[in-house]
C-alpha atoms as a PDB file:
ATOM      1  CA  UNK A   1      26.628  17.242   2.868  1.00  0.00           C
ATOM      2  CA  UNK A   2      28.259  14.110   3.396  1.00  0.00           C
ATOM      3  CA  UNK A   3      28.232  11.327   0.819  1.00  0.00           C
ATOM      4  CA  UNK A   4      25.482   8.476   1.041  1.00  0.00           C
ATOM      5  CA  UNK A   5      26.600   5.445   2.687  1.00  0.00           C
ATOM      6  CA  UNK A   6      26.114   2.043   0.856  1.00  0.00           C
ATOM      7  CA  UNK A   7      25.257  -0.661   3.286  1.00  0.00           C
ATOM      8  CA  UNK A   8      25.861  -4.390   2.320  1.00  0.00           C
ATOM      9  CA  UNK A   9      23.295  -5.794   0.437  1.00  0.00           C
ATOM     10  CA  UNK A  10      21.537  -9.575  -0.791  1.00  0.00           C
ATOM     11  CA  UNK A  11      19.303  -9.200  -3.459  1.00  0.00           C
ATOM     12  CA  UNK A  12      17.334 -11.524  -5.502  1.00  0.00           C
ATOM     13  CA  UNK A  13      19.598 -14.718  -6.014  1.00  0.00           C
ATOM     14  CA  UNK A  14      22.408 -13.076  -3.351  1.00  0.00           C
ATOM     15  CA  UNK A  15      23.896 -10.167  -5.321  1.00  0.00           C
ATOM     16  CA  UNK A  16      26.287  -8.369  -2.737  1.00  0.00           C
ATOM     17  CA  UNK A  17      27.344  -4.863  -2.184  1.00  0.00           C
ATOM     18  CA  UNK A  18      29.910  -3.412  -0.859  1.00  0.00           C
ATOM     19  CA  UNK A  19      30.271  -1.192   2.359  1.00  0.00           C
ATOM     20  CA  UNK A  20      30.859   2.710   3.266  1.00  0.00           C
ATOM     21  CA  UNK A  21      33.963   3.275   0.232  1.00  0.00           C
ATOM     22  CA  UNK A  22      36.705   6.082   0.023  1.00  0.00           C
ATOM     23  CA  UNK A  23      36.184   8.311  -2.938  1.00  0.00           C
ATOM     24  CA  UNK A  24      37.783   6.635  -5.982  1.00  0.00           C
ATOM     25  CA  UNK A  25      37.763   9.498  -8.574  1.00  0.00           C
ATOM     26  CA  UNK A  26      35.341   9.102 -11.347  1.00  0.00           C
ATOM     27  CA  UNK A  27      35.905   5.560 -12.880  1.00  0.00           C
ATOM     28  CA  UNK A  28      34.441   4.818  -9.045  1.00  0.00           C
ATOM     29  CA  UNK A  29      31.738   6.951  -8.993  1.00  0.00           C
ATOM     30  CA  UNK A  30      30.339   5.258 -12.209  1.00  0.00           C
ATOM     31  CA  UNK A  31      30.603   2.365 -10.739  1.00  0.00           C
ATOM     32  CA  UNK A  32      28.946   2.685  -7.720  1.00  0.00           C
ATOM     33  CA  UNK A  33      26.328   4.422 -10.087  1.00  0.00           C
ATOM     34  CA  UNK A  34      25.931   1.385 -12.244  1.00  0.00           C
ATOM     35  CA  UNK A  35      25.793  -0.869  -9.005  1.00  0.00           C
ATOM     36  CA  UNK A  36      23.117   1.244  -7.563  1.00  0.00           C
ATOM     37  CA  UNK A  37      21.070   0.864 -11.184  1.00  0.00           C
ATOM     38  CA  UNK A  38      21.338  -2.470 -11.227  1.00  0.00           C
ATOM     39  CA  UNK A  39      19.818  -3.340  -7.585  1.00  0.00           C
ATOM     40  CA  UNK A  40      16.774  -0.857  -8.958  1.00  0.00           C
ATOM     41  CA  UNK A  41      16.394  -2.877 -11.693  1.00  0.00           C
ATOM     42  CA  UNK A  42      16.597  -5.705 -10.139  1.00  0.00           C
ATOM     43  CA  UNK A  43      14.344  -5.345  -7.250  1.00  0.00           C
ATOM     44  CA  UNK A  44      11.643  -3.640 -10.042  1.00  0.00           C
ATOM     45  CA  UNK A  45      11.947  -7.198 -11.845  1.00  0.00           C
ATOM     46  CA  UNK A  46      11.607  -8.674  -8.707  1.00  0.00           C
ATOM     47  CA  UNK A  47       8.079  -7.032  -8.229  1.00  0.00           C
ATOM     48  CA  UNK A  48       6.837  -7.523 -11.628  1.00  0.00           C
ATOM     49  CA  UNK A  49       7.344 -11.327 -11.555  1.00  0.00           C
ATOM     50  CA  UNK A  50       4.706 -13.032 -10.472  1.00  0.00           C
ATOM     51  CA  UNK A  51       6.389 -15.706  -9.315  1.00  0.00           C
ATOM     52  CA  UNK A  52       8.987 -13.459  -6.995  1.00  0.00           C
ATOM     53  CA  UNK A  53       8.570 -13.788  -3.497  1.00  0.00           C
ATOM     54  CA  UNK A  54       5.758 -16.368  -3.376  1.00  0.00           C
ATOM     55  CA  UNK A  55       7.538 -18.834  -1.200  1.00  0.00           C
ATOM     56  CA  UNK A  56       7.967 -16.206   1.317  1.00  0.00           C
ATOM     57  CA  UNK A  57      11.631 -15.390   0.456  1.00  0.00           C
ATOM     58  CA  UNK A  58      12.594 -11.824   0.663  1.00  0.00           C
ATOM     59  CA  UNK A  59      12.955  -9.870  -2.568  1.00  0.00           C
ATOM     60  CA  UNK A  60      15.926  -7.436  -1.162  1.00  0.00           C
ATOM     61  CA  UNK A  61      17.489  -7.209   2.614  1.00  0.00           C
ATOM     62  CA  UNK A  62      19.978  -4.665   3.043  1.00  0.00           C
ATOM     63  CA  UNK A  63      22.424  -4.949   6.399  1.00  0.00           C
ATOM     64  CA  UNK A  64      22.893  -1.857   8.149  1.00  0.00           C
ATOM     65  CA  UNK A  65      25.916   0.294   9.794  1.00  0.00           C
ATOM     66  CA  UNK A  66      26.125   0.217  13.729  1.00  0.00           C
ATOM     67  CA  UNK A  67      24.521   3.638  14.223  1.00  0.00           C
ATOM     68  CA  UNK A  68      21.823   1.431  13.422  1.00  0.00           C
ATOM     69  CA  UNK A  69      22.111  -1.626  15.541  1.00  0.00           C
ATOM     70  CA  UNK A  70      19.176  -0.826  17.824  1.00  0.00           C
ATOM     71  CA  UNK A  71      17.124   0.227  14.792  1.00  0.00           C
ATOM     72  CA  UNK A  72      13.197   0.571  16.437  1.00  0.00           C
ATOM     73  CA  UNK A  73      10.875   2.111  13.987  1.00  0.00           C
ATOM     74  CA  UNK A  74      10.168   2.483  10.335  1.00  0.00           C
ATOM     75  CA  UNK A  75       8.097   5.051   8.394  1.00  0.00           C
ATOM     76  CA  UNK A  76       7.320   6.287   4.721  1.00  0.00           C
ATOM     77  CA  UNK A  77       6.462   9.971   3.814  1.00  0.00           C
ATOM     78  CA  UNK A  78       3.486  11.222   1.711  1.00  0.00           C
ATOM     79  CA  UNK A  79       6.762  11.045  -1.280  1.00  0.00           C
ATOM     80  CA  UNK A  80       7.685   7.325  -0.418  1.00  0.00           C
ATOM     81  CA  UNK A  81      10.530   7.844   1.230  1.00  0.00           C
ATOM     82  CA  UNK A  82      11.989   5.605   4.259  1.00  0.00           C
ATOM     83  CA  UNK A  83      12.580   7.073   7.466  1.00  0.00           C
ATOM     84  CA  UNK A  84      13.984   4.877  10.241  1.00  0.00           C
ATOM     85  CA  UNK A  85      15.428   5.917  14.126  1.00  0.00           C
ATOM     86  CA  UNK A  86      17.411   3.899  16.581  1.00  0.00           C
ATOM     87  CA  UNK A  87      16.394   2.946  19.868  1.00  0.00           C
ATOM     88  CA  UNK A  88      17.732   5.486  22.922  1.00  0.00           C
ATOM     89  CA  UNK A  89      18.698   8.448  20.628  1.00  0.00           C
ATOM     90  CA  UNK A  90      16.368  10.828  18.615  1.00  0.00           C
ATOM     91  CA  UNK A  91      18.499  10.524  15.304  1.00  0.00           C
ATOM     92  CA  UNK A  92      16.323   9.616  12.178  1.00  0.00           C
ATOM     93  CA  UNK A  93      17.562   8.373   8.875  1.00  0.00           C
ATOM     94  CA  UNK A  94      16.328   8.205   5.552  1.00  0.00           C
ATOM     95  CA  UNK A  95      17.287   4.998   3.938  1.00  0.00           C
ATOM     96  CA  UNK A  96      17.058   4.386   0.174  1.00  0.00           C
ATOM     97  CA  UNK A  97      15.048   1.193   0.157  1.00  0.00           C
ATOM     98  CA  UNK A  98      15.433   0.274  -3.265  1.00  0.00           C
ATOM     99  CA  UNK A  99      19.236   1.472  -3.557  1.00  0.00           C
ATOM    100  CA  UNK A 100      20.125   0.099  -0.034  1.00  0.00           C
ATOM    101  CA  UNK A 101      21.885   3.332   0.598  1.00  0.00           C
ATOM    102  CA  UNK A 102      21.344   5.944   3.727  1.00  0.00           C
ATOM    103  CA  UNK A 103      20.779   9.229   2.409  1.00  0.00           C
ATOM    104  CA  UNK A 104      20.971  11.072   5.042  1.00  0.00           C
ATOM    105  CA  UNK A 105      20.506  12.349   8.937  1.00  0.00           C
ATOM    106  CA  UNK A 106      19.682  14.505  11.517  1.00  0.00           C
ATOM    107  CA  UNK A 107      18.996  14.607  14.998  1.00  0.00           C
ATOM    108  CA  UNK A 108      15.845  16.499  17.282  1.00  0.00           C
ATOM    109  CA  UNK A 109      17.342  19.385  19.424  1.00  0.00           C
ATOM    110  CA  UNK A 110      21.192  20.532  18.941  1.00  0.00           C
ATOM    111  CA  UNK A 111      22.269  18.252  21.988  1.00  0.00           C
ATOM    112  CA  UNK A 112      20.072  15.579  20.899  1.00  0.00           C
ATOM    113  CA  UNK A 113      17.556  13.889  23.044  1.00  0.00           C
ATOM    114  CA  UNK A 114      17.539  10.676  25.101  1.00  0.00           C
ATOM    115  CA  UNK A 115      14.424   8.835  25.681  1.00  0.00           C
ATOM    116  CA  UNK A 116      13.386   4.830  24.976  1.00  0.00           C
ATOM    117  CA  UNK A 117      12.166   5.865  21.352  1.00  0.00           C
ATOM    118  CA  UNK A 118       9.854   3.082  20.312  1.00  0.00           C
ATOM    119  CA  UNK A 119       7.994   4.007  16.915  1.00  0.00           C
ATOM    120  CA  UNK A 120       7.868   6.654  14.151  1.00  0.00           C
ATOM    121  CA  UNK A 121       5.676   7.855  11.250  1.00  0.00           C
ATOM    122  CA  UNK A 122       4.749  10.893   9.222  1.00  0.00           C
ATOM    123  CA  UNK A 123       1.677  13.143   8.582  1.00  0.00           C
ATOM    124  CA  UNK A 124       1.449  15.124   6.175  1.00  0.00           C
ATOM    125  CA  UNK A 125       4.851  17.127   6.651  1.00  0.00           C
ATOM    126  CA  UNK A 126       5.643  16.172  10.255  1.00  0.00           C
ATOM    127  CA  UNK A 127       7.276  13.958  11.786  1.00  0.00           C
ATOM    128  CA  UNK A 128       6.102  12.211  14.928  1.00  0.00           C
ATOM    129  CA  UNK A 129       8.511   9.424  16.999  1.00  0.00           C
ATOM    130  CA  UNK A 130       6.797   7.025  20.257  1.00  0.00           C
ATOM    131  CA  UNK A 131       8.423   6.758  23.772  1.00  0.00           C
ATOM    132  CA  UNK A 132       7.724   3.974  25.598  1.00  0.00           C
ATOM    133  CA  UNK A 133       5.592   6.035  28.283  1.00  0.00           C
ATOM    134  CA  UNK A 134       3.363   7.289  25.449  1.00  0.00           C
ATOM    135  CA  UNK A 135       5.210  10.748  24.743  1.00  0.00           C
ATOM    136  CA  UNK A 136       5.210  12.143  21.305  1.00  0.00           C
ATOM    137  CA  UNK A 137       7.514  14.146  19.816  1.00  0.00           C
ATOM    138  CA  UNK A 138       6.726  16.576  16.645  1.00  0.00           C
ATOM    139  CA  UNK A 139       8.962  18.134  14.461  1.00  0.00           C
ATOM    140  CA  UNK A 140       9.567  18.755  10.714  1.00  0.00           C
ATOM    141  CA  UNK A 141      12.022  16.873   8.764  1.00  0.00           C
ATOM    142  CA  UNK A 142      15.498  17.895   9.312  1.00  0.00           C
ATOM    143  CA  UNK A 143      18.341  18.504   6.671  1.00  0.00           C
ATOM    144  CA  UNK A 144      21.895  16.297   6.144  1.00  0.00           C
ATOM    145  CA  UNK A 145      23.454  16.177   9.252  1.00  0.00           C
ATOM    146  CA  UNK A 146      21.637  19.031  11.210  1.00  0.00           C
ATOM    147  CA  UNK A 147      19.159  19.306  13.927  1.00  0.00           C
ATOM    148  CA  UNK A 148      15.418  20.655  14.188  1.00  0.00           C
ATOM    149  CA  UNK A 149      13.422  21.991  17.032  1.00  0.00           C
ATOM    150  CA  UNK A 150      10.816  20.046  18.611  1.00  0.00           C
ATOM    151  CA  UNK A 151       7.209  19.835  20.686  1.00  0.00           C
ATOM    152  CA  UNK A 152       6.343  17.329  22.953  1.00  0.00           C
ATOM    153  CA  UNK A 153       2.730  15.871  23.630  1.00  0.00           C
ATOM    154  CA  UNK A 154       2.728  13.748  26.823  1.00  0.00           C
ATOM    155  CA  UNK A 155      -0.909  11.547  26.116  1.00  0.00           C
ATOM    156  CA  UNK A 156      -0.526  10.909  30.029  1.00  0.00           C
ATOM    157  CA  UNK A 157      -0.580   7.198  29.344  1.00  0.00           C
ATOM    158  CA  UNK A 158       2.919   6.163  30.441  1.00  0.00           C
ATOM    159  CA  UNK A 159       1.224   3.952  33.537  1.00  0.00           C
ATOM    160  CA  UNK A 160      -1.220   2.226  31.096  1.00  0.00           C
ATOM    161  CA  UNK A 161       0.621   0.982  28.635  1.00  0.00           C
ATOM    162  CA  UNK A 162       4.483   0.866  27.414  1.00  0.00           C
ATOM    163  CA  UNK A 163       3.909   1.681  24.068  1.00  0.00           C
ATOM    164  CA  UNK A 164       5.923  -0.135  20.959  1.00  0.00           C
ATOM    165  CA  UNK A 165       4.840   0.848  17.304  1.00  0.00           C
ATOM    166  CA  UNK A 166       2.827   4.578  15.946  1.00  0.00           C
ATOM    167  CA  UNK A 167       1.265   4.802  12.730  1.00  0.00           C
ATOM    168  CA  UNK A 168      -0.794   7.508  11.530  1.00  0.00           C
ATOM    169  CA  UNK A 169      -4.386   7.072  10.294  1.00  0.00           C
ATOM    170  CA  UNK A 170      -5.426   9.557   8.057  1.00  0.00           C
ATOM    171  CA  UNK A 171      -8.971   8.615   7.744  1.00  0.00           C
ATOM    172  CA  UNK A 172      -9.546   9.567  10.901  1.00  0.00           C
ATOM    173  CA  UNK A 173      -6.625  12.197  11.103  1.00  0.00           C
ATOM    174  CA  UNK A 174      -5.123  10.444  14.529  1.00  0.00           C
ATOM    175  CA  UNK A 175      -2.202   8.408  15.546  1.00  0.00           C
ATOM    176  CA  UNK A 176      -1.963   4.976  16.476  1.00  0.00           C
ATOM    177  CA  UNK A 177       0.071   4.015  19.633  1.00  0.00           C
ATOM    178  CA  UNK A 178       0.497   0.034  20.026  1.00  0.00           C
ATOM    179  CA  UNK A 179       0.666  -1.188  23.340  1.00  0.00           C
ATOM    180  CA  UNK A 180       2.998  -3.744  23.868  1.00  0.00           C
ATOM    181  CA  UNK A 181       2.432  -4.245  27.616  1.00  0.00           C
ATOM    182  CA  UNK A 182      -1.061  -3.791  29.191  1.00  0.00           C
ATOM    183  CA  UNK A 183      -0.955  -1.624  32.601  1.00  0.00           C
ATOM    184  CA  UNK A 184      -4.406  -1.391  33.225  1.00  0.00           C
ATOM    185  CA  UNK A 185      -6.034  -4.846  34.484  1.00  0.00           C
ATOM    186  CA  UNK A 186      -9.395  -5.012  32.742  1.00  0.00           C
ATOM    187  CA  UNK A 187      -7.505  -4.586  29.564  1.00  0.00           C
ATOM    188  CA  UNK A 188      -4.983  -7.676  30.086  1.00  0.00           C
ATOM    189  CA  UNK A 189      -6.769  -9.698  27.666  1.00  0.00           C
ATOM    190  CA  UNK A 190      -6.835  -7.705  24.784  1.00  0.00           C
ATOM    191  CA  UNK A 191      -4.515  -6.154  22.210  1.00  0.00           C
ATOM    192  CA  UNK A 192      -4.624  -2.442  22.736  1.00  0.00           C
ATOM    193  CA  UNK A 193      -4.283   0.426  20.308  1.00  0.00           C
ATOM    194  CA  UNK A 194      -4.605   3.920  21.331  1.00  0.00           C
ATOM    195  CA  UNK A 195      -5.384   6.553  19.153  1.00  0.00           C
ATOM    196  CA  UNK A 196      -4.525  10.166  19.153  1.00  0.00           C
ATOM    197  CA  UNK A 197      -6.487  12.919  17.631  1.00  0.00           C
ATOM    198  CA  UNK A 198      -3.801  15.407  15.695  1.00  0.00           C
ATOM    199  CA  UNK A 199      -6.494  18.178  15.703  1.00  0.00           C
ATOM    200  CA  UNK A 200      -7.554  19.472  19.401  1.00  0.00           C
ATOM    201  CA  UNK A 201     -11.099  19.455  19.464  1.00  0.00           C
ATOM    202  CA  UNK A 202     -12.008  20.122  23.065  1.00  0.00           C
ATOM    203  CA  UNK A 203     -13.230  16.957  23.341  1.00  0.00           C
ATOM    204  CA  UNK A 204     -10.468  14.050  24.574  1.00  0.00           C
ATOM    205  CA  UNK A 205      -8.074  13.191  22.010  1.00  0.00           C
ATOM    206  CA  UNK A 206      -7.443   9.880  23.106  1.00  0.00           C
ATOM    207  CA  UNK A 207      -9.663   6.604  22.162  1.00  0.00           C
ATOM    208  CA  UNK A 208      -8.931   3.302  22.430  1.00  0.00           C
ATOM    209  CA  UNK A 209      -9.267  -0.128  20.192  1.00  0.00           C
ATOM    210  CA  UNK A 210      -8.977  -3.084  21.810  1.00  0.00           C
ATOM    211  CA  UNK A 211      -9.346  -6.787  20.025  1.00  0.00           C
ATOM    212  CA  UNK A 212     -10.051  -9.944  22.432  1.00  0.00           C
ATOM    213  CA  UNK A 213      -6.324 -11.788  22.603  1.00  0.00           C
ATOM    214  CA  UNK A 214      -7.894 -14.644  22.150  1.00  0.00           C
ATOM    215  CA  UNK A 215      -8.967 -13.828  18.848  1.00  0.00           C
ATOM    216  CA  UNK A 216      -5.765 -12.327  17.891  1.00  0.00           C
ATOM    217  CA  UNK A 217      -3.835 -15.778  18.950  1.00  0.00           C
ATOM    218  CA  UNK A 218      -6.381 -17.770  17.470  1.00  0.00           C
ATOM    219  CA  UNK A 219      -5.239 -21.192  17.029  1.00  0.00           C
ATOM    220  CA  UNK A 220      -1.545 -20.624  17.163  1.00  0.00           C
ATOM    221  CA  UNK A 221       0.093 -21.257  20.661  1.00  0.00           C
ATOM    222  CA  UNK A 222       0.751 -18.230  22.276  1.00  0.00           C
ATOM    223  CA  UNK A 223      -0.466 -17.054  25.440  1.00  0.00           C
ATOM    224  CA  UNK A 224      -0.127 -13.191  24.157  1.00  0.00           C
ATOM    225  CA  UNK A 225       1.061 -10.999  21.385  1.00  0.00           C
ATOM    226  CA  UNK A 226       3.332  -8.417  22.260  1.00  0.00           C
ATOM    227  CA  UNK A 227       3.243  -5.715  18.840  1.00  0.00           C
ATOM    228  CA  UNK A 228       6.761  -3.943  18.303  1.00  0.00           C
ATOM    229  CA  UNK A 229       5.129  -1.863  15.250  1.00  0.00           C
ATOM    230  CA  UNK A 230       2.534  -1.083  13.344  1.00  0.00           C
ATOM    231  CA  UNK A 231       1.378   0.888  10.595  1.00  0.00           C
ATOM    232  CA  UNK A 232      -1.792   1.007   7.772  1.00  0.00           C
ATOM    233  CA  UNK A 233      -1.907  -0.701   4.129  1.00  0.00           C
ATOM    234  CA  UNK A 234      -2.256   2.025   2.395  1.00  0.00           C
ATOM    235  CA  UNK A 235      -4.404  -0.423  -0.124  1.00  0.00           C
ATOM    236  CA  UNK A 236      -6.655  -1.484   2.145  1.00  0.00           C
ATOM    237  CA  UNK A 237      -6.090   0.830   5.168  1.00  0.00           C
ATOM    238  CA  UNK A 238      -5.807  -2.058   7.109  1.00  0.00           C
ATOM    239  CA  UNK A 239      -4.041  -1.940  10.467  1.00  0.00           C
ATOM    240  CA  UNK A 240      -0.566  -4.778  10.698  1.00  0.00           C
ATOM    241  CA  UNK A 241       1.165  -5.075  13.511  1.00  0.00           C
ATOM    242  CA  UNK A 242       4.659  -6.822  13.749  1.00  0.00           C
ATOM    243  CA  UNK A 243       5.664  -8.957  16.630  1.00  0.00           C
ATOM    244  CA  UNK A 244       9.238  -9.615  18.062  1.00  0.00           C
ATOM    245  CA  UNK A 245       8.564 -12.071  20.668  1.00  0.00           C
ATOM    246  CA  UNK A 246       5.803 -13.808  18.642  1.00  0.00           C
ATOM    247  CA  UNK A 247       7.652 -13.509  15.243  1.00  0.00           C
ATOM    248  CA  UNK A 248       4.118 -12.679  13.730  1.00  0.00           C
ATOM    249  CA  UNK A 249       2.237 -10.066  11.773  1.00  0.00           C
ATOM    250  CA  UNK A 250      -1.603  -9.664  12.425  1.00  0.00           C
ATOM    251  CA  UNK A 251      -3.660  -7.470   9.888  1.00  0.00           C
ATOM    252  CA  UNK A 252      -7.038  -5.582  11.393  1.00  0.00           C
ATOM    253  CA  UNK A 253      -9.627  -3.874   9.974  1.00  0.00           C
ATOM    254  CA  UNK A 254      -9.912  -0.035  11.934  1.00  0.00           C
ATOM    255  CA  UNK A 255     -13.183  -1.877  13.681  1.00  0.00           C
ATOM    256  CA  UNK A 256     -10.730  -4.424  14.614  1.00  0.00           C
ATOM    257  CA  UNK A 257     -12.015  -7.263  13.159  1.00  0.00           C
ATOM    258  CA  UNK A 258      -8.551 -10.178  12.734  1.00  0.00           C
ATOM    259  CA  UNK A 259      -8.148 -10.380   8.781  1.00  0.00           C
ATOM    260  CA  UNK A 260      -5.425 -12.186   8.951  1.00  0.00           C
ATOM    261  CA  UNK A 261      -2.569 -13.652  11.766  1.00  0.00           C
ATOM    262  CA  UNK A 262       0.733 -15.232   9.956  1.00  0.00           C
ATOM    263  CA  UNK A 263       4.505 -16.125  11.116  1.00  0.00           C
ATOM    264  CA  UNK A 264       7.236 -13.842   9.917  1.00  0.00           C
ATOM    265  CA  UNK A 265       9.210 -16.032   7.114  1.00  0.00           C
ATOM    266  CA  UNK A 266      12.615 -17.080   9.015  1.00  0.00           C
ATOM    267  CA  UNK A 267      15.639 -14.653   9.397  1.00  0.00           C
ATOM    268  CA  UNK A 268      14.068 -12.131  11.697  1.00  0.00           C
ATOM    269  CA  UNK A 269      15.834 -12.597  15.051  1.00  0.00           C
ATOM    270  CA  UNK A 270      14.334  -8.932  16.270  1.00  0.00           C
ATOM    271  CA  UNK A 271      11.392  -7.640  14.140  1.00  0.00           C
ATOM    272  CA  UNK A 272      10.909  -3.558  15.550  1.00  0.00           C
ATOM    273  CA  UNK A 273       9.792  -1.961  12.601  1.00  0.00           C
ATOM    274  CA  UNK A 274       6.894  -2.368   9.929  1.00  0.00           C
ATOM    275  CA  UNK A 275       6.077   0.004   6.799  1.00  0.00           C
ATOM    276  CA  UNK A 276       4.630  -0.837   3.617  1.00  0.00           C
ATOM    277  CA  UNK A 277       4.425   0.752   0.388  1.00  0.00           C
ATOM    278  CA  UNK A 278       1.903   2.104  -1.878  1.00  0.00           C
ATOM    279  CA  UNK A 279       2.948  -0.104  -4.562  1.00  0.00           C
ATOM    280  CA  UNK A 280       3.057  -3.366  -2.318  1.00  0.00           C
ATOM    281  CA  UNK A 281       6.631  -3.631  -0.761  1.00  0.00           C
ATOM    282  CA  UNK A 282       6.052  -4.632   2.993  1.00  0.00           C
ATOM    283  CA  UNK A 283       9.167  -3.609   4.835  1.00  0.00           C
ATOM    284  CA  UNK A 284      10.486  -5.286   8.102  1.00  0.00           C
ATOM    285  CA  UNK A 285      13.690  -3.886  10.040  1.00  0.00           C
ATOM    286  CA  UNK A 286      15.398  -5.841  12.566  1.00  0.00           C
ATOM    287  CA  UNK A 287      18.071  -4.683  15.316  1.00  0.00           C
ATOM    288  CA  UNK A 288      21.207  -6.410  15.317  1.00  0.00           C
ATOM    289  CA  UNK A 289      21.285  -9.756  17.506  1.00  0.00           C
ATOM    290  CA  UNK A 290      23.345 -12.376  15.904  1.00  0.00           C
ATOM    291  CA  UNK A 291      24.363 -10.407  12.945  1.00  0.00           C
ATOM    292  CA  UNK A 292      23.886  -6.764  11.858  1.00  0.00           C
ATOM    293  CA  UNK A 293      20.782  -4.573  11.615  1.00  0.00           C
ATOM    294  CA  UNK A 294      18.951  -4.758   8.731  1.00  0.00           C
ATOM    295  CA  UNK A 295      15.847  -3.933   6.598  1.00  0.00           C
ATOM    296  CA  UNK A 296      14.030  -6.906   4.593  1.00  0.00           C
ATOM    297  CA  UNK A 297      11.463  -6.310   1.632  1.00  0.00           C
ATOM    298  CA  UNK A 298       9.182  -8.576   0.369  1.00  0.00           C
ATOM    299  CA  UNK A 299       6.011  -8.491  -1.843  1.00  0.00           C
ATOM    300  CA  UNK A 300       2.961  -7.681  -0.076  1.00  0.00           C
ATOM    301  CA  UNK A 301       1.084 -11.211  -0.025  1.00  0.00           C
END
């Protein structure tokens, strides 16, 4: 197993890190022990203050290495750990949020696989990552640097939509497949969200939501709102979507009734990838554009 890589780091009132180090025998290792205790600490001060965060400023951002430059989709899993993939490749990595460390990787099939990977989330104990045309790939979680087998579902929905953004549901035990562009005409004016049953009934595993644009934009000046992720509060269960092009989050209710429609705060060049968790830490990663990839946390509002 290969060592976890420390990725550069602003914290709180700028506190830096340091990037990937050569072993530095022992008097090292304690301190980039000590280091990683103190950004804990500080990020769980962070989130007990109530005044943290309530101008909209981020309460950690961590800049990522360039096998994550295109970084497309974030998820958690049932033990709160984040998972993350980049954009052409099927290689996931689990990122230590609060450390600002990767832990780890591994990659779907021993050649790997190719496809426009869009979005990613977890049920239960599989995994589950989005291509653009709507195909879903399953597979268990894979050890430190190693590869796993893997199933793939084609929905059959590639001319309908091009898909950006899955989240998984579990009240209704399906996953959610944002559609970023609309491919079937009498859906142009609404924001679409497909949903996937995981359990075959007979019966079609495929519904849709769909939310008058109109509503979604309500009085801000778009003409659309294109999502590049989603995922559900698990407070609330909630639906928020994240928007690139629009720089905006929008919050539904599973009936898809707007709760709320808000800009991103100002650093996020390329929002593709939303998670938030259980104890109120919305998560935002963003590809590299005029600086590195990175992951942002702030305190849910």
């Amino acid at each position: 197993m290969r060592p976890a890589l420390m990725v550069a780091a602003l914290l709180g009132l700028g506190a830096s890190g340091t990037a990937c180090r050569a072993p530095g025998g022992a008097d090292a290792a304690r301190a980039d022990s000590a280091r990683l205790a103190e950004r804990v600490a500080r990020l769980d001060r962070a989130l007990a203050s109530p005044d943290s965060g309530r101008s909209g400023a981020p309460i950690a951002r961590w800049t990522l290495p360039g096998s994550l430059a295109e970084i497309s989709g974030l998820a958690l899993t049932p033990d709160a750990r984040l998972l993350a993939h980049n954009d052409e490749s099927a290689r996931v990595f689990e990122i230590d949020y609060r450390r600002g460390i990767i832990v780890k990787r591994f990659r779907l099939g021993d050649k790997g696989v190719h496809a426009d990977f869009e979005g990613i989330t977890v049920a239960g104990d599989k995994v589950y990552m989005l291509s653009s045309d709507g195909r879903i790939f399953e597979f268990l979680e894979g050890p430190p640097d190693g590869s796993v087998e893997y199933t793939v579902h084609d929905t059959k929905l590639g001319k309908e939509c091009e898909f950006e953004g899955v989240a998984f549901d579990p009240s209704i035990n399906s996953l959610l497949m944002a559609c970023k562009n609309v491919g079937t005409p009498k859906l142009k004016d609404f924001l679409v969200i497909y949903r996937w049953k995981l359990a075959d009934s007979g019966d079609s595993r495929i519904s849709e939501l769909t939310v008058p644009m109109n509503q979604v934009i309500g009085t801000n000046d778009w003409k659309e709102f294109k999502p590049s992720d989603i995922t559900v509060d698990p407070s609330s269960g909630n639906y928020v979507l994240v928007s690139a092009q629009q720089k905006a989050l929008v919050e539904l209710t599973p009936a898809g009734a707007v709760v709320s429609v808000r800009p991103l705060p100002d650093g996020h060049d390329m929002a593709e990838g939303l998670a938030i968790t259980k104890d109120g830490i919305l998560i935002l990663s963003d590809e590299s554009v005029r600086g590195p990839a990175a992951i942002t946390l702030y305190k849910r509002p």
